[in-house]
C-alpha atoms as a PDB file:
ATOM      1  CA  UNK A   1      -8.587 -23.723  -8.378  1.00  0.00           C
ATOM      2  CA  UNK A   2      -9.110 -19.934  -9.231  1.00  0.00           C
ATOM      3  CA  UNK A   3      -6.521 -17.598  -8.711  1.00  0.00           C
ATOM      4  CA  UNK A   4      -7.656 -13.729  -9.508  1.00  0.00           C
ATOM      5  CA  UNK A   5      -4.463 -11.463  -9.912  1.00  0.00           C
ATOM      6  CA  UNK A   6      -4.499  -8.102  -9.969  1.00  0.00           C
ATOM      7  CA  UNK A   7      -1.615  -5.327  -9.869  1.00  0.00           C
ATOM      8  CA  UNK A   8      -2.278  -1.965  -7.359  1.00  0.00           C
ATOM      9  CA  UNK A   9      -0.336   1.508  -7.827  1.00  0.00           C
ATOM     10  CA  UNK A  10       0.092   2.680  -4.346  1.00  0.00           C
ATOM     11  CA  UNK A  11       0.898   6.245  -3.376  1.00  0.00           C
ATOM     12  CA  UNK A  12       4.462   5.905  -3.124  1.00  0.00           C
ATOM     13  CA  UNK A  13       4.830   5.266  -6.736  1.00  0.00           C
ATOM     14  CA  UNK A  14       5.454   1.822  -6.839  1.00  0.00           C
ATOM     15  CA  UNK A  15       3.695  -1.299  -7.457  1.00  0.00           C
ATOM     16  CA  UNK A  16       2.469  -4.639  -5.870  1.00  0.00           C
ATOM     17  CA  UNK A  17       0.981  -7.970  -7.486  1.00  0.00           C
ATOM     18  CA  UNK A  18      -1.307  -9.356  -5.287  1.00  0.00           C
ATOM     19  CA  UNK A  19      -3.350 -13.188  -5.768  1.00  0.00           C
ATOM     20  CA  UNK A  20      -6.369 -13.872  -4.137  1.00  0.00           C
ATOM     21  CA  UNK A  21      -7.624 -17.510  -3.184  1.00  0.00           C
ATOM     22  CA  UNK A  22     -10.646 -19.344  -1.497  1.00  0.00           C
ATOM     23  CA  UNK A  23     -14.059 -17.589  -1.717  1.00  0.00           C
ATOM     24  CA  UNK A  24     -14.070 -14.111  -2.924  1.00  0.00           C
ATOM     25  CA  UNK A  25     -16.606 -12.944  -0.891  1.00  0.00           C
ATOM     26  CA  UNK A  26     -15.304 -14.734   2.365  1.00  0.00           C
ATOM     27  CA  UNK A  27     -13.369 -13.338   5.714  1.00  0.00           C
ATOM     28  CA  UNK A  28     -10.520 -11.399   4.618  1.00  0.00           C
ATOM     29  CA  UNK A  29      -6.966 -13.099   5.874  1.00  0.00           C
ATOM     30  CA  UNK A  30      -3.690 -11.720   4.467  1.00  0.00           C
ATOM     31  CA  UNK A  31      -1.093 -13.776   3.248  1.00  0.00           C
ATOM     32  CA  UNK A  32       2.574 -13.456   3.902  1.00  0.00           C
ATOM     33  CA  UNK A  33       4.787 -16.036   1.999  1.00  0.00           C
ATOM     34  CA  UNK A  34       7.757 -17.566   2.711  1.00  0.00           C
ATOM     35  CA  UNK A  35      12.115 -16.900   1.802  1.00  0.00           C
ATOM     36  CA  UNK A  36      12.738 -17.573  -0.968  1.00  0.00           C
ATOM     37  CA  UNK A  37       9.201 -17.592  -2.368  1.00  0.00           C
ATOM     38  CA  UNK A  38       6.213 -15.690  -3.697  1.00  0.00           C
ATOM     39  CA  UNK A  39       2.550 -14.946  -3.468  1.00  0.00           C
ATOM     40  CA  UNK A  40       1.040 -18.383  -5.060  1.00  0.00           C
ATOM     41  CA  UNK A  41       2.551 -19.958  -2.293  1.00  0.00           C
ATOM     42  CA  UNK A  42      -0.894 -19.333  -1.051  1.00  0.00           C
ATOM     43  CA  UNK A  43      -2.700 -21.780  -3.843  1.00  0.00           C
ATOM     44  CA  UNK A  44      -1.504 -24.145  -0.742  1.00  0.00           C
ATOM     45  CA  UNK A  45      -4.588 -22.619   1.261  1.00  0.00           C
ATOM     46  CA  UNK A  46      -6.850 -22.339  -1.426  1.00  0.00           C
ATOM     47  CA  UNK A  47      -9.040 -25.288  -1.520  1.00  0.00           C
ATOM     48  CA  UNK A  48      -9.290 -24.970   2.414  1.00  0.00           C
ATOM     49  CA  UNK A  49     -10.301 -21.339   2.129  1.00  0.00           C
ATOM     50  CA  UNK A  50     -13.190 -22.153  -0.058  1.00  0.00           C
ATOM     51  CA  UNK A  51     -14.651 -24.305   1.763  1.00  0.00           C
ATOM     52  CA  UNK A  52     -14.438 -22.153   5.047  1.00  0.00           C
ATOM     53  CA  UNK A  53     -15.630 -19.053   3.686  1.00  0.00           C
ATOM     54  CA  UNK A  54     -12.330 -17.358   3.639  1.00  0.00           C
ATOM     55  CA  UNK A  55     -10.937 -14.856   1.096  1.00  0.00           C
ATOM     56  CA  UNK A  56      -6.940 -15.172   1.044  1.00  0.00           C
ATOM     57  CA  UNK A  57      -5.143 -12.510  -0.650  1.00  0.00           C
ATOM     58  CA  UNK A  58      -1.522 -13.145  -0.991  1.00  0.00           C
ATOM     59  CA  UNK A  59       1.057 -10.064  -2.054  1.00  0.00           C
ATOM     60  CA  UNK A  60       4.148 -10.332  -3.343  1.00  0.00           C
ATOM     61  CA  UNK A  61       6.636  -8.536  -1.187  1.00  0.00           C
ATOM     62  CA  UNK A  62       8.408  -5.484  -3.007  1.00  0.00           C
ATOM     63  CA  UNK A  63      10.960  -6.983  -5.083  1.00  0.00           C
ATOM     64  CA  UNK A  64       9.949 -10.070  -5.180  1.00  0.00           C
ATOM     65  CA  UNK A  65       8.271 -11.172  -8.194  1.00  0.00           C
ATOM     66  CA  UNK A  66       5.935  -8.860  -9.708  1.00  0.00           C
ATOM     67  CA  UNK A  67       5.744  -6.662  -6.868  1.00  0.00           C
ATOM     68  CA  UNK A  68       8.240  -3.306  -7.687  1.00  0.00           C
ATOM     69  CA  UNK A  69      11.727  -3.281  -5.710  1.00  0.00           C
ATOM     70  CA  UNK A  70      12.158  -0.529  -3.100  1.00  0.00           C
ATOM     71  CA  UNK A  71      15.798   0.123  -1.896  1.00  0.00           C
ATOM     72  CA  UNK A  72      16.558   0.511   1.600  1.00  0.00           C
ATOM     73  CA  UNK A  73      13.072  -1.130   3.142  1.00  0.00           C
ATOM     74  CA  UNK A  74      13.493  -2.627   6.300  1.00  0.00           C
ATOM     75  CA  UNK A  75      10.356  -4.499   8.156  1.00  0.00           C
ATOM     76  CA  UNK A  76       8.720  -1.866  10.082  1.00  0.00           C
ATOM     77  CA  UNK A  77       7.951  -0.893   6.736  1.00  0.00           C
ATOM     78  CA  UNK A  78       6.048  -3.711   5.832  1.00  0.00           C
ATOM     79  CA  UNK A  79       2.642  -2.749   8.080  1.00  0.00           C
ATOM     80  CA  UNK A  80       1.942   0.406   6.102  1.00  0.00           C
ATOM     81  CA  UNK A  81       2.895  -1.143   2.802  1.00  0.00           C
ATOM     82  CA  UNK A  82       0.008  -4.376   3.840  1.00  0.00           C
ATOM     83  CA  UNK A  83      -2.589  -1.629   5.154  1.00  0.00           C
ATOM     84  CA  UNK A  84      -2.199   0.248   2.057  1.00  0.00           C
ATOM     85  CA  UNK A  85      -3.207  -2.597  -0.041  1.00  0.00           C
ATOM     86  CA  UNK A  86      -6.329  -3.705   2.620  1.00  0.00           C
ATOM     87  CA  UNK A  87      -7.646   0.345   1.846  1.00  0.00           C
ATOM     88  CA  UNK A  88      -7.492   0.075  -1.847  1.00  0.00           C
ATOM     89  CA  UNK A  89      -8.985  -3.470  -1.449  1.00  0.00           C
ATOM     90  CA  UNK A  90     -11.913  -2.013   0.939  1.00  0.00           C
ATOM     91  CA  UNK A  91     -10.893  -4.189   4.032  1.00  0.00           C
ATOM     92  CA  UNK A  92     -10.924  -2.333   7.579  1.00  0.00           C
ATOM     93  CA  UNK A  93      -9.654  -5.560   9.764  1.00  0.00           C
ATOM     94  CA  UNK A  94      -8.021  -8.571   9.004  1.00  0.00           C
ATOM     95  CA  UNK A  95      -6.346 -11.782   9.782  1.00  0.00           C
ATOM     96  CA  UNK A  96      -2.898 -12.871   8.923  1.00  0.00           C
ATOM     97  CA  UNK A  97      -1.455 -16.329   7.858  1.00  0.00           C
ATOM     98  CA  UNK A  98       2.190 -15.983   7.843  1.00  0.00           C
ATOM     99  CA  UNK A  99       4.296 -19.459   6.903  1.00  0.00           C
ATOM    100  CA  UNK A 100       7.896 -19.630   7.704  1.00  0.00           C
ATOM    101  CA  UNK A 101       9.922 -16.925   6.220  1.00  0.00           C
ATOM    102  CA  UNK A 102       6.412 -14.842   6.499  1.00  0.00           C
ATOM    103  CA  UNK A 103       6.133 -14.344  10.002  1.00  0.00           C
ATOM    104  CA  UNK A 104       8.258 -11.592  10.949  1.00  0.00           C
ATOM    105  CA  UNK A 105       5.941  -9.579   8.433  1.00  0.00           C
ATOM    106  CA  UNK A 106       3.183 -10.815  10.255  1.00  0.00           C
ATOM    107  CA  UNK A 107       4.803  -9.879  14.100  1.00  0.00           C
ATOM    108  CA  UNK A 108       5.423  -6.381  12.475  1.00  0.00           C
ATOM    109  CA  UNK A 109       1.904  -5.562  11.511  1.00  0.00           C
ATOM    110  CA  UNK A 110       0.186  -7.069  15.025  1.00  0.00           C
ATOM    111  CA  UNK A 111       3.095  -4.920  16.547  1.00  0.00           C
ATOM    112  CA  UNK A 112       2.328  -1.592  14.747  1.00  0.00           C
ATOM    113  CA  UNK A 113      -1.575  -1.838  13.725  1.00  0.00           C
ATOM    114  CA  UNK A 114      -3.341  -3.978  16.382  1.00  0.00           C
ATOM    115  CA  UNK A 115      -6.021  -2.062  15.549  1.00  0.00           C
ATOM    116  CA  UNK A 116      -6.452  -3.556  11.918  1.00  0.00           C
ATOM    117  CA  UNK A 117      -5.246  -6.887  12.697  1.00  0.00           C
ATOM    118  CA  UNK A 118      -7.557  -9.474  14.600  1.00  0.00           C
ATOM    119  CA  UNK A 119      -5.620 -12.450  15.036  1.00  0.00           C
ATOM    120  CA  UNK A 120      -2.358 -14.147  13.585  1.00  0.00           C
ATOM    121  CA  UNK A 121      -1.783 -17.687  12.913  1.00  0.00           C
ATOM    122  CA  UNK A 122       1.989 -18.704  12.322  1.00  0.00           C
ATOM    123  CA  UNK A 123       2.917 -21.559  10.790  1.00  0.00           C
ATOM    124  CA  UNK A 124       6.825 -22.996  10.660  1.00  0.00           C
ATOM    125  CA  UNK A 125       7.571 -19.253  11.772  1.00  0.00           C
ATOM    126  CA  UNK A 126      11.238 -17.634  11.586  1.00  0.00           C
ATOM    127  CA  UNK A 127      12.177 -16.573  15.090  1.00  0.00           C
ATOM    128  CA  UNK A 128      14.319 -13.270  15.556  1.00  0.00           C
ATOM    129  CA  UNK A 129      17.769 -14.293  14.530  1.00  0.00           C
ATOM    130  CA  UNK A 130      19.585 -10.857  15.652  1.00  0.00           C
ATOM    131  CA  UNK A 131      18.385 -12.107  19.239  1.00  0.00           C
ATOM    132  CA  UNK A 132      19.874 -15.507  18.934  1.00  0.00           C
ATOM    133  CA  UNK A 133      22.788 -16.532  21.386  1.00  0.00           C
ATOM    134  CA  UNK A 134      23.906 -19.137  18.854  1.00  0.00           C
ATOM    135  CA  UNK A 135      22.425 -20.668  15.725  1.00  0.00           C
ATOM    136  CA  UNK A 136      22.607 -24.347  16.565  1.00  0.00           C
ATOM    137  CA  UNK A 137      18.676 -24.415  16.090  1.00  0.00           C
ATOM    138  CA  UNK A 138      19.132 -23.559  12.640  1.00  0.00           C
ATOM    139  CA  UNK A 139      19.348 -25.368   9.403  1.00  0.00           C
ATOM    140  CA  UNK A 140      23.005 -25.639   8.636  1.00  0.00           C
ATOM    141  CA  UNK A 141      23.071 -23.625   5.107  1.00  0.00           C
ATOM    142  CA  UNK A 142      21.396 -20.823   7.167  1.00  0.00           C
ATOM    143  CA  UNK A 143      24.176 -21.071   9.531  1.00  0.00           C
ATOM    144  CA  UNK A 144      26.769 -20.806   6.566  1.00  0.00           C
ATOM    145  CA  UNK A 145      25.107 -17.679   5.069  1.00  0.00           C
ATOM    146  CA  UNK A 146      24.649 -15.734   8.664  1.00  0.00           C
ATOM    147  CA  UNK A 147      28.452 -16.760   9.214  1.00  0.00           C
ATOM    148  CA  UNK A 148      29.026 -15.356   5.579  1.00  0.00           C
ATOM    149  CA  UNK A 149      26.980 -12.628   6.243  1.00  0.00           C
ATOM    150  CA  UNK A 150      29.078 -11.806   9.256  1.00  0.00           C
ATOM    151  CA  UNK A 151      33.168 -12.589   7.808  1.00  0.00           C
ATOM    152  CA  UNK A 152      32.686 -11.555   3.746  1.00  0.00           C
ATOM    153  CA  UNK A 153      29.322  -9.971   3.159  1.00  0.00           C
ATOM    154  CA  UNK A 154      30.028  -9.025  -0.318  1.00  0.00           C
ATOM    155  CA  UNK A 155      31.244 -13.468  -1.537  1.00  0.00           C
ATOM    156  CA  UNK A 156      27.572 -13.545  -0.142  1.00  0.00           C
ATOM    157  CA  UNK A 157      25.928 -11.449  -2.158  1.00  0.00           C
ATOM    158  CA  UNK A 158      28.187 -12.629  -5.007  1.00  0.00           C
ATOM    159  CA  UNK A 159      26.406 -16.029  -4.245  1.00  0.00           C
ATOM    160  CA  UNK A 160      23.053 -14.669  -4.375  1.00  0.00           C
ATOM    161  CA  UNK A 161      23.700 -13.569  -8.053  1.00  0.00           C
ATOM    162  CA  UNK A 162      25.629 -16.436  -8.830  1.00  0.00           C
ATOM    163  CA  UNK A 163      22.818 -18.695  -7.649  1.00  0.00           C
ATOM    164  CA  UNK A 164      20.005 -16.583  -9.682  1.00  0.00           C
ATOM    165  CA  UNK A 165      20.554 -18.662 -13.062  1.00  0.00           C
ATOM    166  CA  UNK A 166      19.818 -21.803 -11.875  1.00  0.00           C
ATOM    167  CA  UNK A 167      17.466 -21.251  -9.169  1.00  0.00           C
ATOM    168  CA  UNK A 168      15.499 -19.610 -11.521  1.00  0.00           C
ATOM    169  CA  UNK A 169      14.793 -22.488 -14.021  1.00  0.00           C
ATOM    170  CA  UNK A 170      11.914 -24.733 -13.911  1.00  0.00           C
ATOM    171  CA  UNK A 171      13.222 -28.158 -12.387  1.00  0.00           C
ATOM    172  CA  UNK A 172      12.782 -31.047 -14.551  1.00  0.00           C
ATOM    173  CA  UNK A 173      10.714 -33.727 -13.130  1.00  0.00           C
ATOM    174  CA  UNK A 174      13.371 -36.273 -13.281  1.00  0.00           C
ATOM    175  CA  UNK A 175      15.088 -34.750 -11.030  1.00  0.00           C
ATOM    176  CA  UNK A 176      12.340 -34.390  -8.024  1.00  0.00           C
ATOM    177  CA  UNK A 177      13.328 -37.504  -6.558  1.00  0.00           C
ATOM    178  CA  UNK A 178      17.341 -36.684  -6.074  1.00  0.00           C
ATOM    179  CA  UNK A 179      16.122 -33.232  -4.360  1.00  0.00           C
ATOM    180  CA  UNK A 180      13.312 -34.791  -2.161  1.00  0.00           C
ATOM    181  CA  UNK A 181      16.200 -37.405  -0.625  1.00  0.00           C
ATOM    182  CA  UNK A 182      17.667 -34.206   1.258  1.00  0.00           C
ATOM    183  CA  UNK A 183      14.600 -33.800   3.367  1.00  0.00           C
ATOM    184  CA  UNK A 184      13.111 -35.739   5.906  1.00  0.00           C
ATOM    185  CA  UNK A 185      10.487 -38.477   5.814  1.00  0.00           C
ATOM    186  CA  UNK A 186       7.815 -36.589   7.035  1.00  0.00           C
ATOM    187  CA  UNK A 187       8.541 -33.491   4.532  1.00  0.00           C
ATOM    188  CA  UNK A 188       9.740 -35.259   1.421  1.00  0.00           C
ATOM    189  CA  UNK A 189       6.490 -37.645   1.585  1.00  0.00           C
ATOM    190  CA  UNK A 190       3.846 -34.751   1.773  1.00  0.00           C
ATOM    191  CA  UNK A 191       6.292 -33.144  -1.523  1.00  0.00           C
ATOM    192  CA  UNK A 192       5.616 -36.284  -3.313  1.00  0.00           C
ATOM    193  CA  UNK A 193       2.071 -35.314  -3.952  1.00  0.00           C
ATOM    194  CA  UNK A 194       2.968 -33.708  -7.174  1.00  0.00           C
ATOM    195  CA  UNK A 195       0.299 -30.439  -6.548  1.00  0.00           C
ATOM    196  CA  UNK A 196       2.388 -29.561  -3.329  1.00  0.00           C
ATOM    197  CA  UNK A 197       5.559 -29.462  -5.192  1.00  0.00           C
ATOM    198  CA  UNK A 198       4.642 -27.539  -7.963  1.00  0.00           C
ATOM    199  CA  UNK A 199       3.273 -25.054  -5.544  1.00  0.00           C
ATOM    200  CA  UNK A 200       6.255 -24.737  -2.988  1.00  0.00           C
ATOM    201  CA  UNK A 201       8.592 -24.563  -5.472  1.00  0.00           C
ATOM    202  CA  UNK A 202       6.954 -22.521  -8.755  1.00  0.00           C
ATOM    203  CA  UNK A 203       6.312 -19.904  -5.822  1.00  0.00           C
ATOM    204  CA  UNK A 204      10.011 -19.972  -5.040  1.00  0.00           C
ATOM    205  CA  UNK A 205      11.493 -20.037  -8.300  1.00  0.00           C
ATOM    206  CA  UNK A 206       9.703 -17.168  -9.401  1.00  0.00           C
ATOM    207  CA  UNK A 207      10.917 -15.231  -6.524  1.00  0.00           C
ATOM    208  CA  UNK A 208      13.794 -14.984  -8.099  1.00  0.00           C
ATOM    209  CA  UNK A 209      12.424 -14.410 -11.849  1.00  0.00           C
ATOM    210  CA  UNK A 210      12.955 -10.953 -11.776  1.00  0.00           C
ATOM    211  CA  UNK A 211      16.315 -10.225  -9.904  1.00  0.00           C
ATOM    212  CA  UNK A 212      17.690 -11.328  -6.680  1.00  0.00           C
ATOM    213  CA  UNK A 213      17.646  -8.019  -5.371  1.00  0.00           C
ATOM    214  CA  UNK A 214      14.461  -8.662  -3.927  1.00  0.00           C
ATOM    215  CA  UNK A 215      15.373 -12.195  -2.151  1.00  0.00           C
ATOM    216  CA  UNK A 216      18.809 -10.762  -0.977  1.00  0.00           C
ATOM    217  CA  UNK A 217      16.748  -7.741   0.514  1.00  0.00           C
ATOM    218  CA  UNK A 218      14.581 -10.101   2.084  1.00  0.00           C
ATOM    219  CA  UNK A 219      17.840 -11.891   3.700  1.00  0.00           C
ATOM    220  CA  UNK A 220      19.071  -9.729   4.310  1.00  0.00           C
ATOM    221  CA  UNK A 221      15.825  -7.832   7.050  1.00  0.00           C
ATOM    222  CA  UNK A 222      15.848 -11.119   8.464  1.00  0.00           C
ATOM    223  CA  UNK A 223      19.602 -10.774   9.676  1.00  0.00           C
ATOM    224  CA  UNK A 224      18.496  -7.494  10.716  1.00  0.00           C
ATOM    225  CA  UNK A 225      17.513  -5.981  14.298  1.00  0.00           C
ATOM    226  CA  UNK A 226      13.561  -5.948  13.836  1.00  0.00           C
ATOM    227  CA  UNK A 227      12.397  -2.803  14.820  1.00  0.00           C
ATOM    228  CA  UNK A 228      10.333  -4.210  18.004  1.00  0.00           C
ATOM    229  CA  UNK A 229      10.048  -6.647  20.365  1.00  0.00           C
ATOM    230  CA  UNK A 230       8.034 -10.102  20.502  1.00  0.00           C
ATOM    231  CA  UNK A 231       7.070  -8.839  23.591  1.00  0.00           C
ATOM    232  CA  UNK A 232       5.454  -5.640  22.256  1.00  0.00           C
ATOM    233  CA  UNK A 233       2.991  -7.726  19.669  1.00  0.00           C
ATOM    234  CA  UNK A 234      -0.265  -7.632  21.517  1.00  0.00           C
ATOM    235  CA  UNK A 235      -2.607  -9.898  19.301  1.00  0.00           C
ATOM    236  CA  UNK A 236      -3.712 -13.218  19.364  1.00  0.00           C
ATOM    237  CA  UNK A 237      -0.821 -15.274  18.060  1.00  0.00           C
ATOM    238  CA  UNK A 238      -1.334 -19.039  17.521  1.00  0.00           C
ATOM    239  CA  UNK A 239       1.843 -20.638  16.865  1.00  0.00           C
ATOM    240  CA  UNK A 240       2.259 -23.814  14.595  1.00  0.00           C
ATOM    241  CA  UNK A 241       5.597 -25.838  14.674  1.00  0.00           C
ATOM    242  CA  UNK A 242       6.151 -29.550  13.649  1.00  0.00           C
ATOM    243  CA  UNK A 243       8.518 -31.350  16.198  1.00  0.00           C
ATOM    244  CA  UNK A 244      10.423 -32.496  13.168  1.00  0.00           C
ATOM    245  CA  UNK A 245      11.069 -29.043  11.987  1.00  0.00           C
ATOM    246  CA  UNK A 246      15.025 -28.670  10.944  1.00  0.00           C
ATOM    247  CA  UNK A 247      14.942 -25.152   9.485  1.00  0.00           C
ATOM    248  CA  UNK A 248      13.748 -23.422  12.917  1.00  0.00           C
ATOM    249  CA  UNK A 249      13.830 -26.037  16.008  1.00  0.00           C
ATOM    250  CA  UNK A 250      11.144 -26.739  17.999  1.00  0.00           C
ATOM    251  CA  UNK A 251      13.020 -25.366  20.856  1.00  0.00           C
ATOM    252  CA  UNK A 252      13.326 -21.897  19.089  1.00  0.00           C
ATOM    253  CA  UNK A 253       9.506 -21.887  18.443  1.00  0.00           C
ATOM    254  CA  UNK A 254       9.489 -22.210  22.240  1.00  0.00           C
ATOM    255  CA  UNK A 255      11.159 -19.299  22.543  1.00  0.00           C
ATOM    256  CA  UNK A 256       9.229 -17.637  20.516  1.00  0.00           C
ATOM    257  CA  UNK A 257       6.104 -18.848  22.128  1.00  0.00           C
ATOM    258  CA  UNK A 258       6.903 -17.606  25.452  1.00  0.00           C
ATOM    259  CA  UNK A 259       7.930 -13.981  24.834  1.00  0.00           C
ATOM    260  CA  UNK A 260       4.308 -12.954  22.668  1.00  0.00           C
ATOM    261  CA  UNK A 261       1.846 -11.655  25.509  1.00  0.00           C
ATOM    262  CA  UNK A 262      -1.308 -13.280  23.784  1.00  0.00           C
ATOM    263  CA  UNK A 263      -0.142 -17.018  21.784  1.00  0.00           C
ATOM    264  CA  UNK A 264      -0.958 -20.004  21.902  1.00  0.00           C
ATOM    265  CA  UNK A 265       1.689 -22.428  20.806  1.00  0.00           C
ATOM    266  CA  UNK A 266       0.201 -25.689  18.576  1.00  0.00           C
ATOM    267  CA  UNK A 267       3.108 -27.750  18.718  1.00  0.00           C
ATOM    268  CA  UNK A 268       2.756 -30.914  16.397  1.00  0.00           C
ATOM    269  CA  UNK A 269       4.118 -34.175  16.663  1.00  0.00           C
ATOM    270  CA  UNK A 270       5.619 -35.674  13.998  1.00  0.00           C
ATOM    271  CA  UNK A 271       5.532 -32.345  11.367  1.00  0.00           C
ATOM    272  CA  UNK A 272       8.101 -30.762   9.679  1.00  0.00           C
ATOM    273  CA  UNK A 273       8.848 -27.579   8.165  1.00  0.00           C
ATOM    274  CA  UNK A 274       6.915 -28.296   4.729  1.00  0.00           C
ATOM    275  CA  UNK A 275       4.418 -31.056   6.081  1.00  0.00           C
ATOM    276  CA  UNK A 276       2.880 -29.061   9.083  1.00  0.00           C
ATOM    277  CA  UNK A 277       1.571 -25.829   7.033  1.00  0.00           C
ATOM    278  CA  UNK A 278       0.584 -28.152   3.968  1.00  0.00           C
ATOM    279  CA  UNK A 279      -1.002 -31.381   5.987  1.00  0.00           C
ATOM    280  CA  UNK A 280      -2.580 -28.893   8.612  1.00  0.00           C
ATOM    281  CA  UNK A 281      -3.924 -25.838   6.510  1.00  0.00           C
ATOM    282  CA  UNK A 282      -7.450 -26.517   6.895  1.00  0.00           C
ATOM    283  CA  UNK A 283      -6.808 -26.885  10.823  1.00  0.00           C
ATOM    284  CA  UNK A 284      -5.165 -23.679  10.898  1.00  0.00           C
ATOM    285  CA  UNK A 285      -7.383 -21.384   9.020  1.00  0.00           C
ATOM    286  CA  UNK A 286     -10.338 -22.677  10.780  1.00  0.00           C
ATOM    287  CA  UNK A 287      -8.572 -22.301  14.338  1.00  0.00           C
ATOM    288  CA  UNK A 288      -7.568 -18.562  12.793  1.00  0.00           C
ATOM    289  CA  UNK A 289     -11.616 -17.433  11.876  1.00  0.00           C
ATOM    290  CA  UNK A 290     -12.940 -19.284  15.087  1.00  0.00           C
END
C-alpha cells in the first residue's frame, strides 16, 4: 500500500503531518483517528479506498505525533484547524470518517462548517462523556482515569508520563498473544491478522513518540464540556457500533443516535470496538460516498 506524507505550515505558525491513502485522485474524505493513536491508523482504510475511488487523508492531531503541540486547544478548535488543511490541499467539501476516539472531531466540524462537510460516517464513536449520568457504559480503565481525573488530577497526569516509556516501545511479537487474551473473541480474532495489529497499534505507539502532552491534551478535551450540542450537528451522520463493543456500550451509541437531527444508526451484531471499523471498512466508506 502507498502512503504519501507530507508536512503543511499553516498560518498560525505551527505545523501538521498529514498521510494520504486510497486513490489520489479519488473523493476527498478526512480522517480523524482514534485516543491514543495517530494518522496511519488510516492504512486500515486504504486498500478499501482504492478500490472505491476514494482519497483518504489522515492528519495527525496537534501534538500528536508529527503534528506541532498547541497549548490550551480545546475541540471547537479542531474545525478551523481541518478546513485549513482542506484549503492548502485544494478541497472545497468533504466527507469525514471518524473511528472511536475520532468522532467528537468529526461532530465538531458538521457542527461548525456544515457547509464544507457532506456527510459523516462514525465508526465505534466516543459519546459526550461531560453529559453522562454515570459511566457504567464505559470500559473500566476509562472509568478509573475520569474518577482520577475528578479526586487527584495531577497522580493522573503523573501516570500519563509515567506510562510514556513503555507505551512508547515497539511490542515484541512474543508478546501479542498475552495482550490479545484481554479482549474479546470477536476483537482479539480480527487482531490476529498480523497487518491489523501492526496498524492499530504502530499508530498508537507513535502517538506517544514525541511527548504525552499531546495524548494527555487529547484526554483530557474528551473529559471536557464540548462546545455544542449533538443536537446542533445538522449533517448526515451514519453511526456504526458493534453490539459487542466494551469501550462505549451499545446503549450509549443509542444515545448518541437519537439526539443527531440527521443519523442513521448501523448497529452490528456481533462487532466489537476493533472488529466493526476493521471487518466493515469497505461497507462504511461505500455507504459514506453513496
Amino acid at each position: 500500500m502507498t502512503e504519501n506524507k507530507e508536512t503543511l505550515l499553516l498560518t498560525n505558525g505551527s505545523s501538521v503531518a498529514i498521510s494520504e491513502y486510497g486513490d489520489p485522485r479519488g473523493r476527498p474524505v478526512f480522517f480523524c483517528h482514534g485516543w491514543p493513536s495517530s494518522r496511519t491508523m488510516a492504512e486500515l482504510a486504504g486498500d478499501a479506498a482504492q478500490d472505491l475511488g476514494i482519497r483518504i487523508i489522515s492528519p495527525d492531531r496537534p501534538g500528536i505525533r508529527d503534528s506541532q503541540f498547541q497549548p490550551n486547544r480545546r475541540l471547537v478548535d479542531w474545525p478551523a484547524f481541518l478546513n485549513e488543511i482542506a484549503d492548502r490541499l485544494e478541497i472545497e467539501r468533504f466527507r469525514i470518517l471518524a473511528i472511536s476516539g475520532g468522532a467528537p472531531y468529526a461532530y465538531a466540524s458538521g457542527w461548525m462548517t456544515p457547509e464544507r462537510v457532506e456527510k459523516i460516517a462514525v465508526a465505534s464513536g466516543a459519546p459526550p462523556l461531560d453529559d453522562l449520568a454515570d459511566y457504567s457504559g464505559l470500559l473500566p480503565i476509562h472509568r478509573q482515569m475520569l474518577a482520577l481525573r475528578a479526586s487527584r488530577p495531577g497522580l493522573l497526569k503523573s501516570l500519563f508520563y509515567l506510562a510514556r516509556p513503555f507505551v512508547a516501545l515497539r511490542m515484541p511479537i512474543r508478546l501479542r498473544p498475552f495482550l490479545l487474551k484481554f479482549l474479546q473473541p470477536c476483537d482479539a480474532n480480527v487482531l490476529r491478522e498480523s497487518r491489523a495489529f501492526d496498524v492499530c497499534f504502530e499508530s498508537a505507539r507513535q502517538a506517544w513518540r514525541s511527548s504525552a502532552k499531546g495524548v494527555m491534551t487529547d484526554a483530557e478535551i474528551y473529559a471536557m464540556p464540548w462546545g455544542f450540542r449533538l443536537e446542533e450537528v445538522k449533517v448526515p451522520v451514519t453511526l456504526w457500533h458493534g453490539t459487542k463493543d466494551r469501550t462505549f456500550s451499545p446503549r450509549l451509541a443509542e444515545d448518541v443516535a437519537k439526539r443527531l437531527p440527521n443519523c442513521d444508526f448501523k448497529l452490528v451484531e456481533g462487532a466489537g470496538h476493533y472488529s466493526l471499523p476493521i471487518r466493515y471498512v469497505r461497507e462504511i466508506l461505500a455507504d459514506l460516498i453513496a
